[in-house]
C-alpha atoms as a PDB file:
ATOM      1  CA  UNK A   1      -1.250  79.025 -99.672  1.00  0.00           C
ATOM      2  CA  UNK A   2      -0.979  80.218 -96.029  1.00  0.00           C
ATOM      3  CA  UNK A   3      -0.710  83.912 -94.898  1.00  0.00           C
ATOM      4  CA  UNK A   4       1.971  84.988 -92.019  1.00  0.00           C
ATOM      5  CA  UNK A   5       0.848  86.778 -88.628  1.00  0.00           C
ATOM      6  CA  UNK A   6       4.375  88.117 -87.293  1.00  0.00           C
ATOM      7  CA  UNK A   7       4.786  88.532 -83.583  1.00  0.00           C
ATOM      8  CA  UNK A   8       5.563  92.031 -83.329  1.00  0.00           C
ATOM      9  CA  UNK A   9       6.840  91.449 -79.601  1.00  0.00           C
ATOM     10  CA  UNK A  10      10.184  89.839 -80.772  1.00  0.00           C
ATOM     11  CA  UNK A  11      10.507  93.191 -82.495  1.00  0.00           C
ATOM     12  CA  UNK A  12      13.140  95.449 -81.393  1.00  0.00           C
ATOM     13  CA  UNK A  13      10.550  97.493 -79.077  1.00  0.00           C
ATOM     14  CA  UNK A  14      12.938 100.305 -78.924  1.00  0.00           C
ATOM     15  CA  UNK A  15      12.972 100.739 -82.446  1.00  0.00           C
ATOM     16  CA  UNK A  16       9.489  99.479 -83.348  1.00  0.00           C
ATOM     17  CA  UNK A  17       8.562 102.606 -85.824  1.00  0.00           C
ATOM     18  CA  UNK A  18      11.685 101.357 -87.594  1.00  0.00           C
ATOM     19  CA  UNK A  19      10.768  97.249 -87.450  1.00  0.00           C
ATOM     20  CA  UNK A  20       7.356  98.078 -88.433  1.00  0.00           C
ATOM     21  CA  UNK A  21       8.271  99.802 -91.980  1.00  0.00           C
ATOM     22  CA  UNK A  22      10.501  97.170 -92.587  1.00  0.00           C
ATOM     23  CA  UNK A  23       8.277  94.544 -92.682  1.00  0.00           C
ATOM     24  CA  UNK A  24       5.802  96.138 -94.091  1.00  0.00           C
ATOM     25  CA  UNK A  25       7.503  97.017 -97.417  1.00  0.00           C
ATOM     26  CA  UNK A  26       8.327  93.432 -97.503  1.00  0.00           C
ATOM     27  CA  UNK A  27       4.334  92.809 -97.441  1.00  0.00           C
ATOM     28  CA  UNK A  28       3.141  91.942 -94.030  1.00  0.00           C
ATOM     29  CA  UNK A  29      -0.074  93.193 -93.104  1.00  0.00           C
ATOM     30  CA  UNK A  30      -0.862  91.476 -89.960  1.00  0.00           C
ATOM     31  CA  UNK A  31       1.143  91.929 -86.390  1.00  0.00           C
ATOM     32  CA  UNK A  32       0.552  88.940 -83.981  1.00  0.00           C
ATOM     33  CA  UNK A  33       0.639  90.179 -80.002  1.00  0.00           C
ATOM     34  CA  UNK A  34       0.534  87.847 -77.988  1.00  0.00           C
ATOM     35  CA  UNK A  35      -0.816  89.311 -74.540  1.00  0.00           C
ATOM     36  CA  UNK A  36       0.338  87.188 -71.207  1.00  0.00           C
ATOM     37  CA  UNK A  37      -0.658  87.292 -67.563  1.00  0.00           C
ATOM     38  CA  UNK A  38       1.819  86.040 -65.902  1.00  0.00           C
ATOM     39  CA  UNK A  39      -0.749  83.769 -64.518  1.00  0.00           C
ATOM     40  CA  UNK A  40      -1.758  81.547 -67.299  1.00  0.00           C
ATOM     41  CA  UNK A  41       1.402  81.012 -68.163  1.00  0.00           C
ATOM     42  CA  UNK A  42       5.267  82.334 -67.329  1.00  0.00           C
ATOM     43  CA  UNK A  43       5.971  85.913 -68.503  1.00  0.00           C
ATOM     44  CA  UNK A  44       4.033  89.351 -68.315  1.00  0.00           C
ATOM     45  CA  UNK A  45       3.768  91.373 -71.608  1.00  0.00           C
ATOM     46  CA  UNK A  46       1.817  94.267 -72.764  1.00  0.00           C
ATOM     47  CA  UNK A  47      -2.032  95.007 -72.486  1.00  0.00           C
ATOM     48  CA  UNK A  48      -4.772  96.766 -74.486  1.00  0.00           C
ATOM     49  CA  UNK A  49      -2.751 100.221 -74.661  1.00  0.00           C
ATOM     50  CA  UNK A  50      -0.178  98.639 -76.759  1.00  0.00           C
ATOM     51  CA  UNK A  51      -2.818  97.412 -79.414  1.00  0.00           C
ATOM     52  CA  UNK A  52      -4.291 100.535 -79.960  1.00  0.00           C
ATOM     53  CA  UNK A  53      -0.749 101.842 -80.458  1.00  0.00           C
ATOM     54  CA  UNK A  54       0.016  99.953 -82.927  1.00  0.00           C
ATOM     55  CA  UNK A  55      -0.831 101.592 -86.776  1.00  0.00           C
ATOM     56  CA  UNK A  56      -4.377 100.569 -87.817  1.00  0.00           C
ATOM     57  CA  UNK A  57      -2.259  99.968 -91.766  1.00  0.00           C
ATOM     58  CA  UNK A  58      -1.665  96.617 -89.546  1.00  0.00           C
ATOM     59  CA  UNK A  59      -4.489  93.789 -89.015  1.00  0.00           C
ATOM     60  CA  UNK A  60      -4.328  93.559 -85.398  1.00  0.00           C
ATOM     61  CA  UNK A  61      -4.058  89.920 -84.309  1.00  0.00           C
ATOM     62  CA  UNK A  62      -4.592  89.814 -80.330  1.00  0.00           C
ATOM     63  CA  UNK A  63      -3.606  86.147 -78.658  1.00  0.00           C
ATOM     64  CA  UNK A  64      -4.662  86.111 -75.058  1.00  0.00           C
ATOM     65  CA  UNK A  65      -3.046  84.023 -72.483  1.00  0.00           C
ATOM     66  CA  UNK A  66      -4.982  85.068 -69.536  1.00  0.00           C
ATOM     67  CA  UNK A  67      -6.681  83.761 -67.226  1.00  0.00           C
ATOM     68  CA  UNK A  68     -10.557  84.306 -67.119  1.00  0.00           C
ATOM     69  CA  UNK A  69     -10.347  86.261 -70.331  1.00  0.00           C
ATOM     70  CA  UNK A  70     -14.376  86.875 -70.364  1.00  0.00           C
ATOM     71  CA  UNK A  71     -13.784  90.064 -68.193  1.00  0.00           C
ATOM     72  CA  UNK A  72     -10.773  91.147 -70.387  1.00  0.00           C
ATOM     73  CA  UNK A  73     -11.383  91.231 -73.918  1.00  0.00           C
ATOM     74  CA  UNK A  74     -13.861  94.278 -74.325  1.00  0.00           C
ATOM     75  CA  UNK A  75     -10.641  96.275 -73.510  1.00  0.00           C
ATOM     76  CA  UNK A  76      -9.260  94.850 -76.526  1.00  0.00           C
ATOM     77  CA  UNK A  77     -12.409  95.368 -78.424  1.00  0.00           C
ATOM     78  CA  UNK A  78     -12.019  98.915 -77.919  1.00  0.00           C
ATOM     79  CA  UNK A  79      -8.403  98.961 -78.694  1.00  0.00           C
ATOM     80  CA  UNK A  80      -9.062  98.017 -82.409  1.00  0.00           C
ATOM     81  CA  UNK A  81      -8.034  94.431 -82.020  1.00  0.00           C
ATOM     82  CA  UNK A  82      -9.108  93.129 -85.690  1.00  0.00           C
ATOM     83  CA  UNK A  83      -8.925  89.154 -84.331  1.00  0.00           C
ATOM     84  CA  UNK A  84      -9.005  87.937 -80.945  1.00  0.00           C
ATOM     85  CA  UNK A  85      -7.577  84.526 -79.891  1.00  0.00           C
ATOM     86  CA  UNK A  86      -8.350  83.184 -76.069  1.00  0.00           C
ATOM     87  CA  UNK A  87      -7.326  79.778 -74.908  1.00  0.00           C
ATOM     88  CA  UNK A  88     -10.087  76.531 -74.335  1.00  0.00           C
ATOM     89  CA  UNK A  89      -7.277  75.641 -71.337  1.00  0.00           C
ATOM     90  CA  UNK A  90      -7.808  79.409 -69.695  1.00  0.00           C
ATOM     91  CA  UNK A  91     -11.348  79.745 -68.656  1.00  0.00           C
ATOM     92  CA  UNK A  92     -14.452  76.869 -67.852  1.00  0.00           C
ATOM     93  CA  UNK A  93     -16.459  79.122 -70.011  1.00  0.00           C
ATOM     94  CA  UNK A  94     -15.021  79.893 -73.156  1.00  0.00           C
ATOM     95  CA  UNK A  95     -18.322  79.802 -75.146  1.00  0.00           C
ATOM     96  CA  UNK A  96     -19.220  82.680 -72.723  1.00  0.00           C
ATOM     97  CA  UNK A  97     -15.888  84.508 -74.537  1.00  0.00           C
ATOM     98  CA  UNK A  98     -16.973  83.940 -77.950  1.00  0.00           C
ATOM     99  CA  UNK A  99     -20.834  85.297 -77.177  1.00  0.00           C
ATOM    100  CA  UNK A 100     -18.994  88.382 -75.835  1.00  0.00           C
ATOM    101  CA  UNK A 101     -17.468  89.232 -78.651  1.00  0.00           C
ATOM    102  CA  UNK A 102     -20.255  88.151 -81.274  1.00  0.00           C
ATOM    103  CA  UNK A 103     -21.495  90.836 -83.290  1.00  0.00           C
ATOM    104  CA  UNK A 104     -18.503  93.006 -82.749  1.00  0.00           C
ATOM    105  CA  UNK A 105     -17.169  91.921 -86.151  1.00  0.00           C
ATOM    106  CA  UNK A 106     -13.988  90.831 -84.658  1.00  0.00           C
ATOM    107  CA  UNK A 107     -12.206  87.426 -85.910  1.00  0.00           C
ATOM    108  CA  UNK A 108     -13.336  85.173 -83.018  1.00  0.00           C
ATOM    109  CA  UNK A 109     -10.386  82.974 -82.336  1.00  0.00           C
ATOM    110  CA  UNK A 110      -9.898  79.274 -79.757  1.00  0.00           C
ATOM    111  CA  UNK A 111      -6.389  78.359 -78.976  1.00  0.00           C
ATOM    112  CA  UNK A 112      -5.172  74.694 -78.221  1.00  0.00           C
ATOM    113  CA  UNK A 113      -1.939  74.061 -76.086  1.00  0.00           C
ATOM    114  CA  UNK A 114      -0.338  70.897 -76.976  1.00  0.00           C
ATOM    115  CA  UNK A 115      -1.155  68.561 -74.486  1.00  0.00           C
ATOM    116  CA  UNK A 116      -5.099  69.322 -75.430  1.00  0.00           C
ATOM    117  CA  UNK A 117      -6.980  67.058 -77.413  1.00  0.00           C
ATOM    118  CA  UNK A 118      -8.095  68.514 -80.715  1.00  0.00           C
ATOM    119  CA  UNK A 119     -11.694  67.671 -79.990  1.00  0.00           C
ATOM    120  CA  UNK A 120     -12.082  70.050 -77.133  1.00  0.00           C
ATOM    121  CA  UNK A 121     -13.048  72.575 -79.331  1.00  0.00           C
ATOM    122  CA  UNK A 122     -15.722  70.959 -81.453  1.00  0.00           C
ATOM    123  CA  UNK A 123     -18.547  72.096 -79.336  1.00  0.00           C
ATOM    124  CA  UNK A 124     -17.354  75.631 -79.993  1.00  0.00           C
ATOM    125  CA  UNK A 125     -17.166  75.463 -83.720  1.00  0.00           C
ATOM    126  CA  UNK A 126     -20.126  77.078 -84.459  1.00  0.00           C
ATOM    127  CA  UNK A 127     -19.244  79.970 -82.602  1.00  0.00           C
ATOM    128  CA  UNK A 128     -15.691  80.953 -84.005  1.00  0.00           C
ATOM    129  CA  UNK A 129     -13.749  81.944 -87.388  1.00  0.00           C
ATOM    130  CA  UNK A 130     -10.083  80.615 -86.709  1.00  0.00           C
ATOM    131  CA  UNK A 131      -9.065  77.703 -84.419  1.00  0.00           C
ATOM    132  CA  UNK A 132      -5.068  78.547 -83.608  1.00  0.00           C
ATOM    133  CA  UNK A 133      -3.238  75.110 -82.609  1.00  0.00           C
ATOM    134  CA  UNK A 134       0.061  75.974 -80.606  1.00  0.00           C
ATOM    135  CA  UNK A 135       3.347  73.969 -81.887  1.00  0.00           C
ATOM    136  CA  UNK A 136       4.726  74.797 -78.719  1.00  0.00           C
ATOM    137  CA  UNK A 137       3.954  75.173 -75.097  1.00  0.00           C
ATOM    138  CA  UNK A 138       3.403  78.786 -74.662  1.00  0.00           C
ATOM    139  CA  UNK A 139       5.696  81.164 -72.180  1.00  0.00           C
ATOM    140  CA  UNK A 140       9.217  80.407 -73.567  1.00  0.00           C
ATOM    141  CA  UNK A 141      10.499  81.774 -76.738  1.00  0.00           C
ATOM    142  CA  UNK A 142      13.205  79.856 -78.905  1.00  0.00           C
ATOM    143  CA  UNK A 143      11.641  76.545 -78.873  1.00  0.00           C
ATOM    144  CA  UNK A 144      11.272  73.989 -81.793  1.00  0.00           C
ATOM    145  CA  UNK A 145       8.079  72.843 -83.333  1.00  0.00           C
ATOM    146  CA  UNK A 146       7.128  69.752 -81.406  1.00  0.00           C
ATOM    147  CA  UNK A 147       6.834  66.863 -84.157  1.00  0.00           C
ATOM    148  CA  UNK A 148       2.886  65.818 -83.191  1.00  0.00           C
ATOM    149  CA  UNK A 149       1.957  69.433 -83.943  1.00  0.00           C
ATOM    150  CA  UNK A 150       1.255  68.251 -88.144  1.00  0.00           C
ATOM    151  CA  UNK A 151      -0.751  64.834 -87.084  1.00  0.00           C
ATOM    152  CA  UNK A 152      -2.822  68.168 -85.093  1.00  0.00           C
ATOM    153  CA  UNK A 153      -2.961  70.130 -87.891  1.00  0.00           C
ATOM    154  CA  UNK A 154      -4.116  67.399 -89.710  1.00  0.00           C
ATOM    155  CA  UNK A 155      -6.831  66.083 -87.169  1.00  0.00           C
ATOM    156  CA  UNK A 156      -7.974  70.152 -86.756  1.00  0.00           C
ATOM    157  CA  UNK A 157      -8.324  70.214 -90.527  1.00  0.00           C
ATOM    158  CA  UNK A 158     -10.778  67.410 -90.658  1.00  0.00           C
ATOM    159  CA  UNK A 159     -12.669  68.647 -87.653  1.00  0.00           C
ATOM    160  CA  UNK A 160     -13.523  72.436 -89.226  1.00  0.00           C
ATOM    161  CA  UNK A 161     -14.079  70.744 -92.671  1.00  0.00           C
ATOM    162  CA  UNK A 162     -16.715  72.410 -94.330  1.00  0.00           C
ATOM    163  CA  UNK A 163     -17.126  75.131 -91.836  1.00  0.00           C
ATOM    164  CA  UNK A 164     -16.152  78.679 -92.491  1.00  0.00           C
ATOM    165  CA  UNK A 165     -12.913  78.196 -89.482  1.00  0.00           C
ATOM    166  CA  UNK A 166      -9.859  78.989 -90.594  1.00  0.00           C
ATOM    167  CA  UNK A 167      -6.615  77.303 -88.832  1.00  0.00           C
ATOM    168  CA  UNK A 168      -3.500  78.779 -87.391  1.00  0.00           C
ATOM    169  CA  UNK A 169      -0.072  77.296 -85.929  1.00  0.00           C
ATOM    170  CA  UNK A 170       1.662  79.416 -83.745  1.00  0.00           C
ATOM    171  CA  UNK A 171       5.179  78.682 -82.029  1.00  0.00           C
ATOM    172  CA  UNK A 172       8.479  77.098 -83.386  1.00  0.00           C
ATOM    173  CA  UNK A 173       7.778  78.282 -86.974  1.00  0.00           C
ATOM    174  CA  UNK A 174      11.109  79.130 -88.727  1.00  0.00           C
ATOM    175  CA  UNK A 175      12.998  79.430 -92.182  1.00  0.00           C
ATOM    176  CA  UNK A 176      14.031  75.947 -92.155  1.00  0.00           C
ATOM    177  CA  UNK A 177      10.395  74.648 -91.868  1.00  0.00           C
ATOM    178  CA  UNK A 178       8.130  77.067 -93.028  1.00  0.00           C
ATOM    179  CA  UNK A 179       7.792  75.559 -96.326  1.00  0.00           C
ATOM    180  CA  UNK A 180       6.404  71.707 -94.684  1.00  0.00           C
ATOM    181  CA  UNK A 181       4.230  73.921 -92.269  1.00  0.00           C
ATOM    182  CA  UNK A 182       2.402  75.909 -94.890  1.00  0.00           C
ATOM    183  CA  UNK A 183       2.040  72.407 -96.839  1.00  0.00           C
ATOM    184  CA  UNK A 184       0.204  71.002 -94.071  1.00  0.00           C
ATOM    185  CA  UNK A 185      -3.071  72.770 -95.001  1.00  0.00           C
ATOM    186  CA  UNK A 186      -3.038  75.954 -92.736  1.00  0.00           C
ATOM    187  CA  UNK A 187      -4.449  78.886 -93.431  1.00  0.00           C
ATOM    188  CA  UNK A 188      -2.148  81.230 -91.160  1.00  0.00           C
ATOM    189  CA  UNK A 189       0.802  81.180 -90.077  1.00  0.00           C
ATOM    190  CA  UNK A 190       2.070  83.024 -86.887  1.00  0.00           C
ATOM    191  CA  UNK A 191       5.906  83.829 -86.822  1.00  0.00           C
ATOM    192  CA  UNK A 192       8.219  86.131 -84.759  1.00  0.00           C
ATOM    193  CA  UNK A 193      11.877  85.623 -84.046  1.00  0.00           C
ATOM    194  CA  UNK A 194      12.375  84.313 -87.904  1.00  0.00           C
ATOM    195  CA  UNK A 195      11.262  87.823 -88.716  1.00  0.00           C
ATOM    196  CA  UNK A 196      12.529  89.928 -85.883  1.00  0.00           C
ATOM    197  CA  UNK A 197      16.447  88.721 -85.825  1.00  0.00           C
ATOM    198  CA  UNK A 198      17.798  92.272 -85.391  1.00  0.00           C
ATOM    199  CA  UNK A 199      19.615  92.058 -88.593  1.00  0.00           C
ATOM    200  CA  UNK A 200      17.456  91.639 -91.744  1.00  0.00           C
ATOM    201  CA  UNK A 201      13.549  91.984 -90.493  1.00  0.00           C
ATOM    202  CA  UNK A 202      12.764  92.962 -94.308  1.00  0.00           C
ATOM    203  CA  UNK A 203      14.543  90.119 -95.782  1.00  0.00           C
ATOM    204  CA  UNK A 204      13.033  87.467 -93.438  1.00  0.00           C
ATOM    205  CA  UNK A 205       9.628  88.769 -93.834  1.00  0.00           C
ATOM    206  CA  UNK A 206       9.816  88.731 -97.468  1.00  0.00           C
ATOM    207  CA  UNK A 207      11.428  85.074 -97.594  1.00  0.00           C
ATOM    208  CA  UNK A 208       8.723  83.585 -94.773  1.00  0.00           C
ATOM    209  CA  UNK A 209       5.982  85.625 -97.051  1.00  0.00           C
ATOM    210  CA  UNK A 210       6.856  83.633-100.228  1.00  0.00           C
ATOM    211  CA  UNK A 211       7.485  80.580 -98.961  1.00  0.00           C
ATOM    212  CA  UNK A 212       4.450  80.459 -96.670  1.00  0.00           C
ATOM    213  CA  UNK A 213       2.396  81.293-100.190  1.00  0.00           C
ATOM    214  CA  UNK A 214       4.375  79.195-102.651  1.00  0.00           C
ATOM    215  CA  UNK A 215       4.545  75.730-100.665  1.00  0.00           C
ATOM    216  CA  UNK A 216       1.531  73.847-101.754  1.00  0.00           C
ATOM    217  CA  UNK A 217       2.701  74.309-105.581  1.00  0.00           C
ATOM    218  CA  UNK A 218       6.193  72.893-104.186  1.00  0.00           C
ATOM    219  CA  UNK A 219       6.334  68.953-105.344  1.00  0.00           C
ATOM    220  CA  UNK A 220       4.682  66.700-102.545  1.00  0.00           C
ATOM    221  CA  UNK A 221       8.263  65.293-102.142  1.00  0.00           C
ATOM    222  CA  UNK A 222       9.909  68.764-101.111  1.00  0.00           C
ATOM    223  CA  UNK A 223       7.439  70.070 -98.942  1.00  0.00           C
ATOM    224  CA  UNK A 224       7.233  67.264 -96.952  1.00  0.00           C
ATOM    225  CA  UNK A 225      10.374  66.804 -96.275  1.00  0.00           C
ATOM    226  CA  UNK A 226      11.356  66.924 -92.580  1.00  0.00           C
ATOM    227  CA  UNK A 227      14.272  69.395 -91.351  1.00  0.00           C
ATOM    228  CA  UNK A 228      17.121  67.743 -90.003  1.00  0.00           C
ATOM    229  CA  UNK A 229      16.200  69.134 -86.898  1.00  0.00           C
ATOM    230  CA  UNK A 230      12.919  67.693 -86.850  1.00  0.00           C
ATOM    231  CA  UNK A 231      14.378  64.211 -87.493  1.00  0.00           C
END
């Protein structure tokens, strides 16, 4: 059974108040913001101020692409983050990140792109609570799951075995494959545009919610079956 971490940034920002109760009466209880530099990789987004603004009924799920992030999350830390995610690509120090935030409370969170080897974060293991393994590069929205991202989901799984690490996927995560996603063994799953369509936010968050927590009783057969998309 896998939980769902929706990007609230593919939300209709305008109408965010509205988005927000939407999804929520369908039964989400944790928004996904991904916060980017510009730098790290393409785009610029939104900062600490938005976190805070965000209603604390939420889990607060803070992904950091940034550059040199050691400097940068206290802001965050402040701004109720609940979770915060920074990349093993995005600093030479990322232990020094995770002793930053230690003691705070906060879900300490490593991110792999997907040209980085799984084991890069090993060394690190005993120093986080959720290792996040992108199915897409990050920067552009719209893209589909690359097809290596379950042999890494299955190699991240037997590197946290037996260690209190939960594991994400983030990026390309949609109706048609949620079900084989949450089947793979993860523990979260992070979503947006399959949510956030503009039409039916309530109705998408209710059907990711169910199928992200009813796949692994799904016959082996069905939820492994690979999209047509994916083939």
């Amino acid at each position: 059974m896998s939980e769902l971490s929706v990007g609230v940034l593919t939300a209709d920002l305008l109408r965010l108040g509205d988005d927000l109760d939407a999804v929520a009466r369908a039964g989400v209880t944790q928004l996904h913001v991904d916060v980017i530099d510009g730098v790290f990789c393409p785009g610029l987004t939104v900062g600490a101020g938005f976190v805070k603004a965000l209603p604390d009924r939420f889990r607060k799920d803070v992904h950091l692409m940034v550059v040199e992030p050691v400097d940068k999350v206290a802001a965050f830390v402040d701004a109720g983050a609940d979770a915060i995610t920074v990349h093993v690509e995005s600093t030479r120090h990322v232990h020094r990140v995770l002793q930053e935030l230690e003691g705070t409370g906060i879900t300490r969170g490593v991110a792999v792109n997907p040209g980085t080897p799984i084991p890069m974060v090993e060394p690190l293991l005993d120093d986080l609570e959720l290792l996040l393994v992108l199915g897409v590069n990050p920067g552009w929205s719209g893209q589909q799951l690359i097809p290596n991202t379950f042999a890494r989901l299955a190699a991240a799984r037997e590197l946290i075995d037996g260690r209190p690490v939960s594991l994400a996927v983030d990026g390309g995560i949609t109706r048609e494959n949620v079900r084989r996603v949450a089947s793979s063994g993860v523990d979260l799953i992070v979503t947006g545009s399959a949510v956030f369509d503009g039409v039916a936010p309530e109705e998408n968050a209710r059907f990711m919610l169910e199928a992200a927590r009813t796949a692994g009783n799904e016959p082996a057969a069905l939820a492994g079956a690979v999209p047509k998309e994916e083939r």
